[in-house]
Protein backbone atom coordinates (compact mmCIF):
# COMPACT_ATOMS: atom_id res chain seq x y z
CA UNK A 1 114.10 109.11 116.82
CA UNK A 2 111.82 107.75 119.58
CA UNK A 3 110.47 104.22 119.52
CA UNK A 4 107.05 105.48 119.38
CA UNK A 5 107.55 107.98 116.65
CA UNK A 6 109.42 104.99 114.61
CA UNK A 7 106.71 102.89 114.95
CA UNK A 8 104.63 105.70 113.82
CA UNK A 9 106.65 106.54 110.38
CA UNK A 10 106.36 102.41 109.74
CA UNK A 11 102.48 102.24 110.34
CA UNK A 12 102.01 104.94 107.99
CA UNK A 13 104.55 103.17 105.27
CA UNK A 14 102.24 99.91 105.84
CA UNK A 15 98.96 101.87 105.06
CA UNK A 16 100.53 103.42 102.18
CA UNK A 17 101.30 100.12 100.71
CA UNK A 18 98.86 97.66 102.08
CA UNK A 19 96.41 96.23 100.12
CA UNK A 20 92.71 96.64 100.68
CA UNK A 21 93.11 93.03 103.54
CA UNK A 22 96.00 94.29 104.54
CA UNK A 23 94.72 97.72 105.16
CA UNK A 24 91.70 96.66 107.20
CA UNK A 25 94.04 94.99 109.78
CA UNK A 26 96.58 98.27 109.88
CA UNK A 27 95.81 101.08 112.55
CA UNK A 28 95.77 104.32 112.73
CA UNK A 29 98.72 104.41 115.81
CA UNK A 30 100.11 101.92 117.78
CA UNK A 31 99.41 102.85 121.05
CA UNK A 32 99.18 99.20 122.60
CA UNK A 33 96.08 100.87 124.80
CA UNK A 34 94.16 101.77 122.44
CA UNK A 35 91.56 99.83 120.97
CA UNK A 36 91.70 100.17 117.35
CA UNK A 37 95.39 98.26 118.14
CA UNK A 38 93.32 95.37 119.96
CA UNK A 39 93.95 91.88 118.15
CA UNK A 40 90.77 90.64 116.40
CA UNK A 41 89.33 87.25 116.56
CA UNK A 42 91.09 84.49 115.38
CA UNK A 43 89.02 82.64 113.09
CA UNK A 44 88.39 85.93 111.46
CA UNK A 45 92.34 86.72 111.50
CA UNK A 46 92.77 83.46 109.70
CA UNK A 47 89.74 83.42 107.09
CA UNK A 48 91.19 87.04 106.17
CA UNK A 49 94.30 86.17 105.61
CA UNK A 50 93.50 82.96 103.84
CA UNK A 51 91.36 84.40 101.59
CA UNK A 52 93.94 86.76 100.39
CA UNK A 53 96.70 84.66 100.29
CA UNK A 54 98.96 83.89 96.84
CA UNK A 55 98.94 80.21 97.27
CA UNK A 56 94.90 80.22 97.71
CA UNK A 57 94.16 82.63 94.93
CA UNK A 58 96.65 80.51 92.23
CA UNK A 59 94.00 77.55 93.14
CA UNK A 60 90.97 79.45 92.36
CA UNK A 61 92.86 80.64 89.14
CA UNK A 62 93.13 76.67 88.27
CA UNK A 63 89.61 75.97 89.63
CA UNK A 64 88.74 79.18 86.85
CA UNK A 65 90.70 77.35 84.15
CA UNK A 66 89.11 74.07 85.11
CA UNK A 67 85.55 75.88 84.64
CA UNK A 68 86.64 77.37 81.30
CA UNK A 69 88.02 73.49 79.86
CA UNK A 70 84.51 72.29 80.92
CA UNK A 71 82.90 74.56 79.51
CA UNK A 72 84.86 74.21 76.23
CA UNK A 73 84.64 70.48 76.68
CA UNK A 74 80.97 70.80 75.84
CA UNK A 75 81.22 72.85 72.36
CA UNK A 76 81.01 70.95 69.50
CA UNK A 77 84.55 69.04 68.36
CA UNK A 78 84.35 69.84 64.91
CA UNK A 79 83.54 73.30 62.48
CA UNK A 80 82.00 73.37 59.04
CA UNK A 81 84.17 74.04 56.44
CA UNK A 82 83.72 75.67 53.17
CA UNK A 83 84.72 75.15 49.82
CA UNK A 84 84.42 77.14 46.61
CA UNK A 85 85.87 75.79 43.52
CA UNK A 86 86.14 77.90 40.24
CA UNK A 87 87.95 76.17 36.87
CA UNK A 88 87.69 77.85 33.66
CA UNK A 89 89.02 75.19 30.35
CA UNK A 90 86.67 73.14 28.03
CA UNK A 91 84.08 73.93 30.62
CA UNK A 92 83.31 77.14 33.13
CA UNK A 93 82.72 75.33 36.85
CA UNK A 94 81.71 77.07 39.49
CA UNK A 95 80.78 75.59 42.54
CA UNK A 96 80.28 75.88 46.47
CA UNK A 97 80.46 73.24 49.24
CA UNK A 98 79.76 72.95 52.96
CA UNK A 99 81.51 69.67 54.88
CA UNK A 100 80.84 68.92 58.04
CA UNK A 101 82.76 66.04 60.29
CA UNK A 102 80.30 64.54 62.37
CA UNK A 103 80.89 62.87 66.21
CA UNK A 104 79.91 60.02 65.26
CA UNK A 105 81.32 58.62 68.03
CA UNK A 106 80.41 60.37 70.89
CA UNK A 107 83.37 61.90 71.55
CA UNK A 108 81.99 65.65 72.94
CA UNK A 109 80.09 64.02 76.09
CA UNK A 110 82.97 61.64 76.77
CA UNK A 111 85.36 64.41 76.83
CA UNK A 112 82.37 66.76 78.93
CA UNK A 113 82.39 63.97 81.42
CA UNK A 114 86.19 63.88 82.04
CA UNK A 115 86.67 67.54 82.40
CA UNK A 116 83.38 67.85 85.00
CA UNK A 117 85.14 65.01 86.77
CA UNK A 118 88.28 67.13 86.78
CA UNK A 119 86.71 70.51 87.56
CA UNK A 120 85.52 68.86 90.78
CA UNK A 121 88.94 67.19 91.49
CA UNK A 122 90.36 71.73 91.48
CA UNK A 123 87.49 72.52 93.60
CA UNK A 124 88.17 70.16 96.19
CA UNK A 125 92.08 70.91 95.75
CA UNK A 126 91.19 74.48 96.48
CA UNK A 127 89.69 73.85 99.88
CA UNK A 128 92.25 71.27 100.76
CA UNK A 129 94.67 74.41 100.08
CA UNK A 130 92.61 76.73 101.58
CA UNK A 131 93.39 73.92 104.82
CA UNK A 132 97.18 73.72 104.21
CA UNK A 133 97.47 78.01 104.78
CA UNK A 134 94.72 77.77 107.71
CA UNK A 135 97.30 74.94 109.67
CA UNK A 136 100.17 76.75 108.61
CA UNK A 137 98.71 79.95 109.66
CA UNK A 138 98.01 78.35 112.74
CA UNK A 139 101.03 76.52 113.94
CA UNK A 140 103.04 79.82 113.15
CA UNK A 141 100.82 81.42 115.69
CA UNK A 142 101.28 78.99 118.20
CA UNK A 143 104.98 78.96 117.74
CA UNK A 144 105.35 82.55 117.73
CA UNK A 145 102.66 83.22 120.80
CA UNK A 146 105.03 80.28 122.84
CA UNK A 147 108.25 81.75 121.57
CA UNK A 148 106.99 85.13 123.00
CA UNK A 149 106.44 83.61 126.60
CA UNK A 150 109.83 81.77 126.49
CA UNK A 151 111.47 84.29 125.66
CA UNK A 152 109.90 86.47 128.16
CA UNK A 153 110.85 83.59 130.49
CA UNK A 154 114.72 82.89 129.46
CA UNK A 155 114.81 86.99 130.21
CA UNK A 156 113.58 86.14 133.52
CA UNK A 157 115.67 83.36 134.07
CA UNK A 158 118.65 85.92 133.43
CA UNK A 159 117.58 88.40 135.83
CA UNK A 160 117.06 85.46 138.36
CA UNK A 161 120.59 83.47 138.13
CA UNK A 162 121.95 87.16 138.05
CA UNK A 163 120.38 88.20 141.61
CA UNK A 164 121.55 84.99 142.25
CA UNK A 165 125.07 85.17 140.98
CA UNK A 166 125.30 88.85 143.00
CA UNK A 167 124.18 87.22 146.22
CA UNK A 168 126.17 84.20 145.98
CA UNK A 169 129.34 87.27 145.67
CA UNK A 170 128.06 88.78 148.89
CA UNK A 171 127.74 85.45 150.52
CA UNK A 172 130.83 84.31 149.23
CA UNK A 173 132.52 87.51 150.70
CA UNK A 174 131.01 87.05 153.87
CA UNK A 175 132.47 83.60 154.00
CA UNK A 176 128.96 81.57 153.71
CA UNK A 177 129.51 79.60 150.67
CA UNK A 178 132.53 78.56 148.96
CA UNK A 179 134.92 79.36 146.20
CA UNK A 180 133.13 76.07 143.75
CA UNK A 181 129.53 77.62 144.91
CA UNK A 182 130.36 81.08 143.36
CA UNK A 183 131.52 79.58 140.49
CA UNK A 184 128.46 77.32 139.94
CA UNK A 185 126.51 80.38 140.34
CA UNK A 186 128.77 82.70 138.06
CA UNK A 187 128.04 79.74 135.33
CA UNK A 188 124.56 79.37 135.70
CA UNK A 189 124.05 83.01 134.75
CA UNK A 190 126.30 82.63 132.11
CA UNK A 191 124.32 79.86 131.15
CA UNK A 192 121.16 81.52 131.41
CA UNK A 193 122.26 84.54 128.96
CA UNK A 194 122.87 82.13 126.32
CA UNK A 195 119.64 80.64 126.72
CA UNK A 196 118.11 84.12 126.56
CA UNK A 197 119.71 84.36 123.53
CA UNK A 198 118.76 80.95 121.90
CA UNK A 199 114.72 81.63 123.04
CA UNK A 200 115.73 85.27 121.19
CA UNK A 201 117.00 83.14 118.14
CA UNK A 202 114.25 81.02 117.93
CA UNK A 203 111.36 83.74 118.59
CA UNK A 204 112.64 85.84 115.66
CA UNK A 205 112.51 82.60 113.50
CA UNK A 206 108.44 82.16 114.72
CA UNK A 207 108.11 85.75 114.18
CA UNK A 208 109.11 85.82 110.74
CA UNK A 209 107.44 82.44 109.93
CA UNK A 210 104.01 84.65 110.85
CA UNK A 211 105.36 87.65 108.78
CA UNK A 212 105.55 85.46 105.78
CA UNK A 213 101.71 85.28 105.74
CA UNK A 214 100.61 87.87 106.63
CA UNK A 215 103.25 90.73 105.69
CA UNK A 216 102.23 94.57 106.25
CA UNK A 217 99.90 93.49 109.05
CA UNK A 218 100.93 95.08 112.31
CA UNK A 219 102.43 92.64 114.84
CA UNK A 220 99.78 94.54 117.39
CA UNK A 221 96.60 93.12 115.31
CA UNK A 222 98.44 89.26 115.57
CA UNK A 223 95.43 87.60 117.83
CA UNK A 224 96.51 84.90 120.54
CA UNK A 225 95.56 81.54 120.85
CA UNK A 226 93.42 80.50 123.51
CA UNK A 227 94.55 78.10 125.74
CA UNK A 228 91.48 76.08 125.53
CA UNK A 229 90.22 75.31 122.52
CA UNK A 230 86.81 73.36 121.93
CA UNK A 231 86.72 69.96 120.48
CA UNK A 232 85.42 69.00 117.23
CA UNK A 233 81.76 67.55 117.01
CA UNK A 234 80.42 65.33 114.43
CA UNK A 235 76.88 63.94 113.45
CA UNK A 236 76.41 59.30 113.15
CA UNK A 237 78.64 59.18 110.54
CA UNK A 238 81.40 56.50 111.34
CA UNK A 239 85.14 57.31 110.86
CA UNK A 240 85.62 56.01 107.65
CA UNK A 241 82.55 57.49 106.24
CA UNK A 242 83.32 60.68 107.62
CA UNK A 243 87.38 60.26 106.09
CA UNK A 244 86.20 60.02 102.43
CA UNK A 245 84.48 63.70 102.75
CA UNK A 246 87.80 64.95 103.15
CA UNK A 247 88.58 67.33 100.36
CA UNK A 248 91.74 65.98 99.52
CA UNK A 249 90.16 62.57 99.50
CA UNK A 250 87.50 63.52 97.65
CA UNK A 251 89.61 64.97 95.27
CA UNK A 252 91.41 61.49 94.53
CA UNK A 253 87.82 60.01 94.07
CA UNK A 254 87.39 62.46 91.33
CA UNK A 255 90.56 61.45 90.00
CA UNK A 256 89.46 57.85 89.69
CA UNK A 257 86.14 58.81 87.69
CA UNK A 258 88.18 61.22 85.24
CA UNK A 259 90.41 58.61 84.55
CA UNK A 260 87.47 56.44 83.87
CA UNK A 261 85.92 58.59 81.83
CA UNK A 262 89.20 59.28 79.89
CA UNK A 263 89.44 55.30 79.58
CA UNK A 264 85.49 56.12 77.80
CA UNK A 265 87.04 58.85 75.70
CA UNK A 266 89.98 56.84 73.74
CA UNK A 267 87.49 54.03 73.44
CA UNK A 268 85.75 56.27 71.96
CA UNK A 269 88.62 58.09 69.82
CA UNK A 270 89.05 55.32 68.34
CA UNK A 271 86.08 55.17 66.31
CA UNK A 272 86.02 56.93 63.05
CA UNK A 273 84.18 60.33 62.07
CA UNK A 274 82.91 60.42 58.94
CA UNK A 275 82.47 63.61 57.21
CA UNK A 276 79.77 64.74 54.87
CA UNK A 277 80.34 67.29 52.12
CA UNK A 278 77.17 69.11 50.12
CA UNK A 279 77.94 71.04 46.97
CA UNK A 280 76.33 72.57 44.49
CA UNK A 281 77.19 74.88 41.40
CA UNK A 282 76.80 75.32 37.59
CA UNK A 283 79.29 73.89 34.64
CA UNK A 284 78.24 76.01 31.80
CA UNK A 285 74.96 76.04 31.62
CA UNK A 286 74.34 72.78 33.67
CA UNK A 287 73.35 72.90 37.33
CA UNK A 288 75.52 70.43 39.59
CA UNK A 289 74.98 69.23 43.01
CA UNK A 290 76.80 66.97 44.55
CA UNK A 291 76.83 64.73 48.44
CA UNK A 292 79.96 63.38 49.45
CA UNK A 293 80.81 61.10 52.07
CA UNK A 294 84.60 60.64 53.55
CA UNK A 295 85.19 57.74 56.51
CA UNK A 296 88.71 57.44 57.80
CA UNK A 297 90.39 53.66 57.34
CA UNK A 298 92.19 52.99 60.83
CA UNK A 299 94.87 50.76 59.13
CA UNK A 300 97.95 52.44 59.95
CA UNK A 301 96.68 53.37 63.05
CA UNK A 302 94.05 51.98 65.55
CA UNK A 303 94.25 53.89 68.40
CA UNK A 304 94.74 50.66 70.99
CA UNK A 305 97.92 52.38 72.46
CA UNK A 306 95.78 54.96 74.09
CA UNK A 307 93.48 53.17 75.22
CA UNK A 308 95.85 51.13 76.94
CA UNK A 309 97.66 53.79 78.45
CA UNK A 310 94.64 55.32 80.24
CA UNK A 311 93.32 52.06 81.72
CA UNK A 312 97.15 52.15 83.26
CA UNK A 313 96.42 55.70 84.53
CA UNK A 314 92.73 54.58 85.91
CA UNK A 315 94.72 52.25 87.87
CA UNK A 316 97.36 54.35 88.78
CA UNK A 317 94.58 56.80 89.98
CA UNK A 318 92.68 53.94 92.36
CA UNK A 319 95.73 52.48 93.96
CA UNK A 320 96.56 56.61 94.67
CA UNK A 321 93.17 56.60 96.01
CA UNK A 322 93.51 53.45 98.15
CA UNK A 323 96.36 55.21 99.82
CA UNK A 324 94.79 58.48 100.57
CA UNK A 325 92.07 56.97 102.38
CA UNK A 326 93.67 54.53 104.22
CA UNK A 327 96.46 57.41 105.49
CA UNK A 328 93.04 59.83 105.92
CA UNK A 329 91.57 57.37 108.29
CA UNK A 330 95.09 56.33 110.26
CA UNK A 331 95.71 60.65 110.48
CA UNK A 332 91.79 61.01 111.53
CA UNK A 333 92.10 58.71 114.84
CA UNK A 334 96.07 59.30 115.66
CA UNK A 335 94.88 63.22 115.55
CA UNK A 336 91.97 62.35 117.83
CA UNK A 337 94.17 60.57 120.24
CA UNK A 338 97.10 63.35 120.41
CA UNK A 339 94.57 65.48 120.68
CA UNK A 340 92.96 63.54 123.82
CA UNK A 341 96.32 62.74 125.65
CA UNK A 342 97.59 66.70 125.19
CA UNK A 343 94.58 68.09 126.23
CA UNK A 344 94.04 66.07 129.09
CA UNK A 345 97.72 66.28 130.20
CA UNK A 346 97.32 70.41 129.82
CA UNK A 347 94.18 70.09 132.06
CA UNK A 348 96.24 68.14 134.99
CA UNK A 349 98.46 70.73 134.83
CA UNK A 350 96.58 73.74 135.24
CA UNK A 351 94.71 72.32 137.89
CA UNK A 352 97.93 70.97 139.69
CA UNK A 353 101.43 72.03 138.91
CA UNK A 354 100.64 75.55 137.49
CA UNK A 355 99.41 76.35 141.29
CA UNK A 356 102.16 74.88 143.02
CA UNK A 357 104.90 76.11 140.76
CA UNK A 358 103.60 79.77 140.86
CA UNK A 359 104.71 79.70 144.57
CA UNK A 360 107.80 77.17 144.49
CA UNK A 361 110.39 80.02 143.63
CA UNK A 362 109.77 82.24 146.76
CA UNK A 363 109.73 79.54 148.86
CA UNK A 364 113.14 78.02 147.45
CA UNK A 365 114.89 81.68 147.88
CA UNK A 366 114.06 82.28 151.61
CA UNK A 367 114.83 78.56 152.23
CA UNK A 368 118.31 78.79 150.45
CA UNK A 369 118.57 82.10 152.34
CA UNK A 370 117.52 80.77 155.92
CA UNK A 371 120.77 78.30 154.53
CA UNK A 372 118.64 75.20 155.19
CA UNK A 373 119.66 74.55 151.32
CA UNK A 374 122.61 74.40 149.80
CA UNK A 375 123.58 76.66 147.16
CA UNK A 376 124.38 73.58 144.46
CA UNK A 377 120.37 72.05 146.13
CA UNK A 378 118.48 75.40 145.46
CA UNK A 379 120.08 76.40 141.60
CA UNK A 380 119.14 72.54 140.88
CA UNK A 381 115.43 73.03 142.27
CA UNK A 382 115.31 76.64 140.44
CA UNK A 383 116.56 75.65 137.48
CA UNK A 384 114.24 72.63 137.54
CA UNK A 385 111.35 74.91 138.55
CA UNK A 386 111.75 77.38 135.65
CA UNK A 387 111.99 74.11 133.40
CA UNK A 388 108.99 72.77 133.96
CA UNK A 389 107.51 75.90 133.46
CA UNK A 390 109.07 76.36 129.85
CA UNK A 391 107.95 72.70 129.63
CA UNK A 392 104.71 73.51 130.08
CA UNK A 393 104.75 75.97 127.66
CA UNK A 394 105.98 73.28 125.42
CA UNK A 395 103.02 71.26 126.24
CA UNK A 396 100.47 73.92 125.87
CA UNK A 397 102.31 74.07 121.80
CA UNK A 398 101.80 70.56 121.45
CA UNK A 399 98.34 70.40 122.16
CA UNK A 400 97.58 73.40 120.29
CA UNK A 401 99.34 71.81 117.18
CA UNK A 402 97.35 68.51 118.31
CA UNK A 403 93.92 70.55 117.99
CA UNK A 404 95.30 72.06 114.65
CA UNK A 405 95.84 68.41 113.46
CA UNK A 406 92.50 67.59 114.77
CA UNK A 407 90.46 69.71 112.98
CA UNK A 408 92.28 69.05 109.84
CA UNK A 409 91.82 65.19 109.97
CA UNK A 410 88.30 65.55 110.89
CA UNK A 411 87.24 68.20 107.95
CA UNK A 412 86.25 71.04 110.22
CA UNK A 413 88.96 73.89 109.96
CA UNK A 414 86.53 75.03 106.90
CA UNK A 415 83.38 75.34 108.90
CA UNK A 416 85.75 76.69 111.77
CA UNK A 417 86.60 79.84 109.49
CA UNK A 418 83.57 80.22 108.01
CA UNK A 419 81.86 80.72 111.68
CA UNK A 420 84.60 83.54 112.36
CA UNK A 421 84.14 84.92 115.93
């Protein structure tokens, strides 16, 4: 079976089993030529496969659960109940009653306030997940789109140290270069082919760390990374302000004022509920009716425990708080300065050593071939070319992980999806 006709038989397996995201990325044929194959934006590629993914939609199931707890969180704590007593002896009763336990106590807006404060926590949970897939999303992206190009450059090393070791042969043969020469160049190809194989390794790893998100999506729909990517832009607010936006911030706030309002509700557990009973009936020919009133006596038990415990959690909840704002603010400007020194460092390059590297291999081959180098002097300057250009490679990684980082410390990979492109 052909490769194209392969790839065929698996598109058509993916649109059979896609689901309705999936299927909007899949195509009918993957012709690399042909538009419908063309990678879409990447904002769009990400918001897409955010919105669909497990992780995201089990915290919008909890931020549904959280919506149903408020909402039960406002009913009323307690039901009526109803009695009916009938006694036939000296005397026919019969009789009907309606109690009713009352909050006396306040207990329904206490426990309203506590699960609003925790609703809000989920929602801001959700879009601090919503963050976690985008960056993960992301950096498997980058890592994949690098491992492509050094992979595509250990292959090229190997074709290069092989020319190389076949000329050294010929040279050697002719009597040029010596015995040790050949043999330094026989090794650096061997050498080569097991970096070709380690790039391989570690390409397949990026490859699959992309396929874990965003499985039954053709490889040819993956979008690339630009290599320049615009900086984040924010309005007077000052770092710190801007830090305590941050959903997963904000969501340790909200932490702090449900466990303050949970402090309110055992305060407020502790106080008794009285319950108030109405009946009314006939014994013989005599018409009864009858009010009762029950209060609890908190002797055995006064509910201090509890109370106790949740002014523990309250503090619990501020020092987490404390934390998570001061490692916010330390991530917001170390992100803004990684970002600064990789993108700056990836602008010298491009406007200095990716010109004068794009030439340096030609000029090292006719110079080792004119023999005014050495054969040990040119594999050390080629080998050191073709490093710095898998080191910049690295670089251009770095920074995109730096912007990732960036826009995550600063609050802006939301609005960032939500503009698509």
């Amino acid at each position: 079976m052909s490769i194209k006709i392969r790839r065929i038989v698996i598109c058509i397996a993916i649109l059979a089993s896609a689901s309705p995201i999936e299927r909007s990325f899949a195509t009918e044929g993957t012709d690399e030529q042909s538009p419908k194959t063309k990678s879409i934006g990447l904002a769009t590629f990400v918001r897409d496969i955010v919105d669909a993914n497990p992780t995201v939609n089990a915290a919008l199931a909890a931020l549904d659960a959280s919506w149903a707890y408020e909402a039960a969180s406002g009913r009323p704590l307690y039901n009526p109940e109803l009695e009916l007593e009938a006694e036939d002896s000296d005397s026919k009763i019969r009789a009907l009653g309606v109690s009713q336990t009352l909050d006396w106590g306040g207990k329904r807006s206490a426990r309203l306030t506590v699960a609003e404060a925790e609703r809000r926590s989920v929602e801001a949970d959700v879009s601090n997940v919503r963050w976690q897939v985008a960056v993960e999303l992301l950096s498997a992206l980058a890592d994949y789109q690098t491992g492509s190009e050094i992979n595509a450059l250990a292959a090229t090393r190997v074709e290069t140290m092989h020319d190389f070791a076949a000329v050294s042969r010929r040279r050697f043969d002719a009597g040029d270069i010596s015995q040790i020469e050949l043999h330094l160049a026989t090794l650096a190809y061997t050498q080569s082919r097991m970096e070709l194989a380690t790039a391989a390794a570690g390409f397949a790893e990026s490859k699959q760390a992309v396929t874990n998100l965003v499985l039954n999506i053709p490889e040819t729909r993956w979008p690339n990374i630009d290599a320049q990517l615009a900086s984040p832009k924010f309005g007077s607010d000052s770092a710190e302000d801007h830090v305590m936006t941050l959903p997963h911030v904000r969501a340790a706030q909200l932490q702090v004022e449900a466990a303050s309002a949970r402090v309110s509700l055992r305060e407020r557990e502790r106080r008794v509920d009285p319950t108030l009973t109405l009946r009314g009936g006939k014994e013989d020919d005599e018409t009864l009716v009858g009010l009762n009133i029950t209060i609890p006596l908190p002797i055995r038990n006064r509910f201090r425990h509890e109370v106790t415990a949740a002014s523990a959690e309250r503090r619990q909840a501020q020092q987490v708080l404390s934390d998570v704002s001061r490692r916010a603010y330390t991530r917001f400007v170390g992100a803004q300065e990684r970002y600064r020194i990789s993108q700056g460092a990836w602008q010298d390059w491009q406007e200095t050593g990716d010109v004068s590297l794009q030439s340096q291999g030609a000029l090292l081959r006719r110079l080792w071939e004119a023999g005014e180098l050495s054969t040990t002097d040119y594999l050390i300057q080629l080998r050191q070319t073709l490093d710095t250009e898998e080191s910049a490679l690295e670089l251009r990684r770095a920074m995109w992980r730096a912007w990732f980082e960036w826009m995550t410390a600063s609050g802006q990979i939301e609005s960032w999806l939500g503009a698509g492109s």
